[in-house]
Protein backbone atom coordinates (compact mmCIF):
# COMPACT_ATOMS: atom_id res chain seq x y z
CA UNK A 1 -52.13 -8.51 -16.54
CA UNK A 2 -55.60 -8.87 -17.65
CA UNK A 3 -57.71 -12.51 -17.39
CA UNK A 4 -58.15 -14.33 -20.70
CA UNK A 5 -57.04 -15.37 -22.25
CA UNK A 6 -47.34 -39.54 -18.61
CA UNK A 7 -46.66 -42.76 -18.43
CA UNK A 8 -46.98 -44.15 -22.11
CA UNK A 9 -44.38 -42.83 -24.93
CA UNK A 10 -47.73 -41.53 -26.41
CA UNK A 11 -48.36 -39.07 -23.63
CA UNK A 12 -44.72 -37.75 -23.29
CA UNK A 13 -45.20 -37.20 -26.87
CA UNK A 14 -48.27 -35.25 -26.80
CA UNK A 15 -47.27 -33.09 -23.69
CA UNK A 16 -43.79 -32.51 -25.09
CA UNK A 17 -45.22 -31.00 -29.03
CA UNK A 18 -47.05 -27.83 -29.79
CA UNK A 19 -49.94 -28.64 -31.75
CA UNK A 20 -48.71 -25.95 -34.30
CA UNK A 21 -45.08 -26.83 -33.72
CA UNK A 22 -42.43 -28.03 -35.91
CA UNK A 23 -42.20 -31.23 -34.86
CA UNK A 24 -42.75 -33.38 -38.03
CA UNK A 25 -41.90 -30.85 -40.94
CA UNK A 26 -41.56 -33.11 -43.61
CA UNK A 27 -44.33 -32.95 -45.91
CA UNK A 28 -47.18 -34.36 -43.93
CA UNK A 29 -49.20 -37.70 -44.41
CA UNK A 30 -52.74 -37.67 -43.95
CA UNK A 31 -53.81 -38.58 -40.06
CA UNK A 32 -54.85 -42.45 -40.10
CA UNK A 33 -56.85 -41.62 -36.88
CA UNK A 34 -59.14 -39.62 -37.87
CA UNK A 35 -61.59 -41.99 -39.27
CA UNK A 36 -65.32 -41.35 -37.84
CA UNK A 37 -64.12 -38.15 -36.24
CA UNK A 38 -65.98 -35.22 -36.35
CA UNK A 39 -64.38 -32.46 -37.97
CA UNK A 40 -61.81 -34.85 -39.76
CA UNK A 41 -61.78 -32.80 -43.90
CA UNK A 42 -60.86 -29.06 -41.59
CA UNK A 43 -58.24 -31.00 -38.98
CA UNK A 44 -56.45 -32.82 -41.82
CA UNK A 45 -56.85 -29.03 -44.20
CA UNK A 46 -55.02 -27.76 -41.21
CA UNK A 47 -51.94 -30.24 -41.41
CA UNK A 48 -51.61 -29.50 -45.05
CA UNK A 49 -51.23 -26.07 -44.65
CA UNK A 50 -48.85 -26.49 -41.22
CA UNK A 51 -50.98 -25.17 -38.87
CA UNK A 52 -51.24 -28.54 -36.67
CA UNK A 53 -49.12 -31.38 -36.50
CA UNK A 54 -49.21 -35.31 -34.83
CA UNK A 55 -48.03 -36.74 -31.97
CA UNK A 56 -46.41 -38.75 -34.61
CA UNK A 57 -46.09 -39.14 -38.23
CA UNK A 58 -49.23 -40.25 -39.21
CA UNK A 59 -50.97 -40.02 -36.11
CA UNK A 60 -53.14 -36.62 -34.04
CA UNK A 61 -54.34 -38.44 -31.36
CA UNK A 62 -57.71 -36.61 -31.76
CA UNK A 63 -59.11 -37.70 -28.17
CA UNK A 64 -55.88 -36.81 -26.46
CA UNK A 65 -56.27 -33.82 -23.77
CA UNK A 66 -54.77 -30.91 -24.52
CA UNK A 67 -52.21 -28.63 -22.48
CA UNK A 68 -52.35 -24.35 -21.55
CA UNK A 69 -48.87 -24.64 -23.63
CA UNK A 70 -49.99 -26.74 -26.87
CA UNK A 71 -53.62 -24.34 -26.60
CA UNK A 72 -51.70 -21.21 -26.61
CA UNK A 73 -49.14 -22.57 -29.64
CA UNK A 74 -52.22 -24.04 -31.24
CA UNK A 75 -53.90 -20.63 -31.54
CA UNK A 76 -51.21 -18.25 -31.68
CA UNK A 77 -49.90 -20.38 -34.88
CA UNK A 78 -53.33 -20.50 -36.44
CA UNK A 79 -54.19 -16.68 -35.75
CA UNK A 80 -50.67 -15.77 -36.37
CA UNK A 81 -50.09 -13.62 -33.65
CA UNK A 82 -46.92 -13.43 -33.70
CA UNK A 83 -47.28 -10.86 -36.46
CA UNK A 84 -50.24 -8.97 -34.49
CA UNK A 85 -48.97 -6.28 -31.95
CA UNK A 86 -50.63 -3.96 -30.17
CA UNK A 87 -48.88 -0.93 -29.33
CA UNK A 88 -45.44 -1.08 -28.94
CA UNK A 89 -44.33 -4.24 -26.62
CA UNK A 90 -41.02 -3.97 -24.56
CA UNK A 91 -38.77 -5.70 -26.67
CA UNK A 92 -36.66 -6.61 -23.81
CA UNK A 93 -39.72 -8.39 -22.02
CA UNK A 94 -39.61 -11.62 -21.87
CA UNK A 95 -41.76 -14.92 -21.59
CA UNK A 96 -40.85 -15.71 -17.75
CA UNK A 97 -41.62 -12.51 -17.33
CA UNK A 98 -44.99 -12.12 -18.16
CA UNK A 99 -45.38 -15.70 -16.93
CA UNK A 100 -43.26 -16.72 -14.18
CA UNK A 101 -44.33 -20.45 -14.87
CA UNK A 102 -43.01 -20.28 -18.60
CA UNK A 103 -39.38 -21.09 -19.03
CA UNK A 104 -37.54 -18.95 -21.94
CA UNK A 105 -36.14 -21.94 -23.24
CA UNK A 106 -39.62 -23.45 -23.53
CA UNK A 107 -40.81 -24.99 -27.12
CA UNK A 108 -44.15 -22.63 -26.36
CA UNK A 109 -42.45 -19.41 -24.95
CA UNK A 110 -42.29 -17.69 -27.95
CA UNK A 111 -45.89 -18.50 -28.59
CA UNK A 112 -46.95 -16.84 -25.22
CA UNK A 113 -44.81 -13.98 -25.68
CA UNK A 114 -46.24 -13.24 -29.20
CA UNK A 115 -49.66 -13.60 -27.79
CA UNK A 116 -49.14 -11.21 -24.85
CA UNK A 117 -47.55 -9.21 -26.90
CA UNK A 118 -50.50 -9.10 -29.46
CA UNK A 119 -52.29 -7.90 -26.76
CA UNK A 120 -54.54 -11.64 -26.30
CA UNK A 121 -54.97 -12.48 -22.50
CA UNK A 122 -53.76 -15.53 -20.50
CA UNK A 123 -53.30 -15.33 -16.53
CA UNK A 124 -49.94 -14.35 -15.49
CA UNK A 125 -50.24 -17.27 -12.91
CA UNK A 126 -50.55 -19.99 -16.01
CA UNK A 127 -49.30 -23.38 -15.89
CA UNK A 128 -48.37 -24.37 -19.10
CA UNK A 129 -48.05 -28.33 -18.56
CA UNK A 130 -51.73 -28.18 -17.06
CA UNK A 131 -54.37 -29.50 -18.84
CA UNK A 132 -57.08 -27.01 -20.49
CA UNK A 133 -60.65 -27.12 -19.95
CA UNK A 134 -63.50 -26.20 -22.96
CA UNK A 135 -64.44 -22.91 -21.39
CA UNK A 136 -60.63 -22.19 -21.25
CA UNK A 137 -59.54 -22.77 -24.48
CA UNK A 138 -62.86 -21.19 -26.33
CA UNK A 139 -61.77 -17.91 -23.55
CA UNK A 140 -58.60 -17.72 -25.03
CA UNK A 141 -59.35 -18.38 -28.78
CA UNK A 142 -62.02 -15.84 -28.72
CA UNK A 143 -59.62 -13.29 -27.46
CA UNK A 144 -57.14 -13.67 -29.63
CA UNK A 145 -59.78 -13.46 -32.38
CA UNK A 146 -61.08 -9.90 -31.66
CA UNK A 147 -57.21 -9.04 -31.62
CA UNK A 148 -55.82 -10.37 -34.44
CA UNK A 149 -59.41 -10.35 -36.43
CA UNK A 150 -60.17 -7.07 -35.40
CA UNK A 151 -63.65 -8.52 -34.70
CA UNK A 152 -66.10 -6.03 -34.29
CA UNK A 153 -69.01 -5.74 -32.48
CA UNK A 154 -71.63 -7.96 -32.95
CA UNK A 155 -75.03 -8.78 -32.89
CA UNK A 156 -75.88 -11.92 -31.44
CA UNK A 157 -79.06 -13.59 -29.43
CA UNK A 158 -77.32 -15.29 -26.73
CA UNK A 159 -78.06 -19.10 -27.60
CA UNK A 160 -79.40 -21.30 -24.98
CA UNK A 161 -76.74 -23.45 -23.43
CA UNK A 162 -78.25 -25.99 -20.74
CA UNK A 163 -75.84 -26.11 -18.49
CA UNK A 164 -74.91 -22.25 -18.26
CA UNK A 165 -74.76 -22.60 -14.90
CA UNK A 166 -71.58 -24.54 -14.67
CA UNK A 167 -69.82 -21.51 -15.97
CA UNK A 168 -67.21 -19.24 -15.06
CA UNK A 169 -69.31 -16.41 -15.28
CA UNK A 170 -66.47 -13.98 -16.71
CA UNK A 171 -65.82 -16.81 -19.24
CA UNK A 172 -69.55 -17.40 -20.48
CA UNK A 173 -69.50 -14.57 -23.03
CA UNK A 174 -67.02 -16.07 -25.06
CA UNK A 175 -68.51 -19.54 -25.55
CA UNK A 176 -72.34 -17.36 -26.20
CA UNK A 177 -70.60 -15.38 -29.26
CA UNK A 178 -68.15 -18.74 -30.30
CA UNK A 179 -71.35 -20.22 -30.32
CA UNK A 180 -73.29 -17.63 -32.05
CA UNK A 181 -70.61 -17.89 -34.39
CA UNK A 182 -70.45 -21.21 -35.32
CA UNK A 183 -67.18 -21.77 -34.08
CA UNK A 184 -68.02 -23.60 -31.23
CA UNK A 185 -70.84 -26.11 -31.66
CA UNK A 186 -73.22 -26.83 -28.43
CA UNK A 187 -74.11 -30.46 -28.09
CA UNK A 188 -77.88 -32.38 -29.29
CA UNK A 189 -78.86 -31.89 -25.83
CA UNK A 190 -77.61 -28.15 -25.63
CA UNK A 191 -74.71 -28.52 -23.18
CA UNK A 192 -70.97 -27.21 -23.88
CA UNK A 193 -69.86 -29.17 -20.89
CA UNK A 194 -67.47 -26.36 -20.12
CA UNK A 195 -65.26 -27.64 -17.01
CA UNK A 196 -64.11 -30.83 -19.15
CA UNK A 197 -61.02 -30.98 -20.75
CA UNK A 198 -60.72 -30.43 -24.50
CA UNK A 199 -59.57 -32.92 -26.92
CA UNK A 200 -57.17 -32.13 -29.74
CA UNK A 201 -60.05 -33.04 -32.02
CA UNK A 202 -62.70 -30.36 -30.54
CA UNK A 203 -59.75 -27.49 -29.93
CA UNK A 204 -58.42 -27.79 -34.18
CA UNK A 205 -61.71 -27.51 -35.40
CA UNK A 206 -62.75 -24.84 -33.28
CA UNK A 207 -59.49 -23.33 -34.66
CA UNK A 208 -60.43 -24.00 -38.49
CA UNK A 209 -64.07 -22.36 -37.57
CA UNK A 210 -62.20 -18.90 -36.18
CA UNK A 211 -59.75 -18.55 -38.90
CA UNK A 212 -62.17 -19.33 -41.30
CA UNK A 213 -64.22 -16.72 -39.77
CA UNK A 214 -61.38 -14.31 -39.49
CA UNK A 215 -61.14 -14.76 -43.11
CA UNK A 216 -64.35 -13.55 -43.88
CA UNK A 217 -63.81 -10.44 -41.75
CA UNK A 218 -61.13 -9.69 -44.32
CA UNK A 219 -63.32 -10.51 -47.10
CA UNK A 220 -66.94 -9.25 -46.57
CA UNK A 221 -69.95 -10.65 -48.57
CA UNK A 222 -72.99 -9.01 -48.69
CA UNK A 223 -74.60 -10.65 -46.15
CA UNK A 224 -72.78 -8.76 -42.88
CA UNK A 225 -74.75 -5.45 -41.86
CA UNK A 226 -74.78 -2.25 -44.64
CA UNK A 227 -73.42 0.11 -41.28
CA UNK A 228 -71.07 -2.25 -41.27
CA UNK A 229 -71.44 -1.96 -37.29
CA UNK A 230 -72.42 -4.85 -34.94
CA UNK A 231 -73.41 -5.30 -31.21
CA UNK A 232 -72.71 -8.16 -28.89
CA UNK A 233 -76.26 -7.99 -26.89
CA UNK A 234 -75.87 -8.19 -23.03
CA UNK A 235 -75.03 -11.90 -21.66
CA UNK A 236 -78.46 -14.18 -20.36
CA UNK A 237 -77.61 -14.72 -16.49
C-alpha cells in the first residue's frame, strides 16, 4: 500500500477516545478549556455538530498530543470517509489486514478501514497508539481531502516555510498546498515545526479549515478560476 496518508487518568483517557468518537454522546457542553486558545469558536462548532468530542465532559484537553488512531478517527469522521469509496473495496478485507498493527476489535478500526477503503493513504506498518507529528497529520488530512473533496488541481505559489529543511521531503507538498490553503497556518516567524507532535487544538482546527474548504468545493463562488481547472506548481527544494 501506498505512503500517506500514561500515567494520569487524563492520559488513559485521551489515548483510549477517538477524537470523533462516541464517547460522550449526550448533548455536549461547551469545552471550559478552551479559553485563550486559538481556534476556540471552529473547535467548540465542531463539538456541536459531533465531529469531536472531550477527554471528558466538559473538557478537550487542547494541548494534549494526539495519537495515529485518534488522527485517523479525527479525519475520517470529519471528511466522512466512511461514505467515500473508491472503486470497489474487498468487502471481506479487513482492518488487521491492511494494518497488521490495528486490532479488529479496535475503537479506530473501522475508521482505518473506511479510510483505506476510500482510497486515503496511511503506511501499512502504522502504529496506532504512537503519537503523530505536524507533518504527519497535515500528510494524511490532505489526502483524504483530494479523495473525499475531489480536490482538483491547483494553483498555488509554494509559500516560504523557514524551516523546509526539516522535512520529509515526500511529505512537504502537503503542508505547501495546506498552507496555500489556509488550512494550515505557518507560524510569525514562518516555521511549521513539522517533526513536533500535534496538539488536539492545532489538528481540530486544521480539520474545521479542510471541511470548510471541502465545502466550498461543493459550492463554488465566483472567485475560483472560469476553466474551472487548477495546477499545483512544482514543490521549492
Amino acid at each position: 500500500m501506498k505512503k500517506k496518508f500514561a500515567a494520569s487518568l487524563m492520559s488513559a483517557s485521551i489515548l483510549a477516545a477517538s477524537l470523533g468518537g462516541s464517547m460522550f454522546a449526550a448533548a455536549p457542553t461547551a469545552f471550559k478549556d478552551l479559553k485563550d486558545v486559538a481556534g476556540q469558536e471552529k473547535i467548540q462548532s465542531l463539538q456541536e455538530k459531533g465531529i469531536v468530542k472531550g477527554v471528558s465532559a466538559n473538557a478537550f484537553a487542547p494541548n494534549a498530543s494526539v495519537t495515529q488512531a485518534q488522527a485517523v478517527q479525527f479525519i475520517s469522521n470529519g471528511l466522512g470517509l466512511s461514505t467515500t469509496e473508491l472503486g470497489d473495496p474487498n468487502p471481506n478485507r479487513t482492518a488487521h489486514d491492511l494494518f497488521p498493527a490495528v486490532k479488529n476489535d479496535a475503537w479506530y478500526a473501522q475508521a482505518f478501514l473506511d479510510t483505506a477503503n476510500s482510497g486515503a493513504s496511511i503506511p501499512s506498518n502504522v502504529d496506532p497508539a504512537a503519537k503523530i507529528t505536524r507533518e504527519d497529520y497535515v500528510d494524511y488530512l490532505i489526502d483524504a481531502l483530494k479523495t473525499a473533496g475531489n480536490l482538483p488541481m491547483i494553483n498555488i505559489i509554494a509559500p516560504e516555510i523557514a524551516d523546509q529543511d526539516s522535512f520529509d521531503i515526500e511529505k512537504l507538498g502537503s503542508t505547501q498546498l495546506a498552507i496555500a490553503l489556509e488550512i494550515a497556518p505557518l507560524g510569525a516567524d514562518k516555521k511549521f515545526h513539522p517533526q513536533e507532535e500535534i496538539t488536539r487544538a492545532e489538528a481540530a482546527v486544521m480539520l474545521y479549515n479542510a471541511i470548510d474548504y471541502m465545502s466550498k468545493l461543493k459550492h463554488p463562488i465566483d472567485t475560483q478560476p472560469s476553466d474551472g481547472e487548477m495546477h499545483i506548481l512544482p514543490i521549492k527544494e
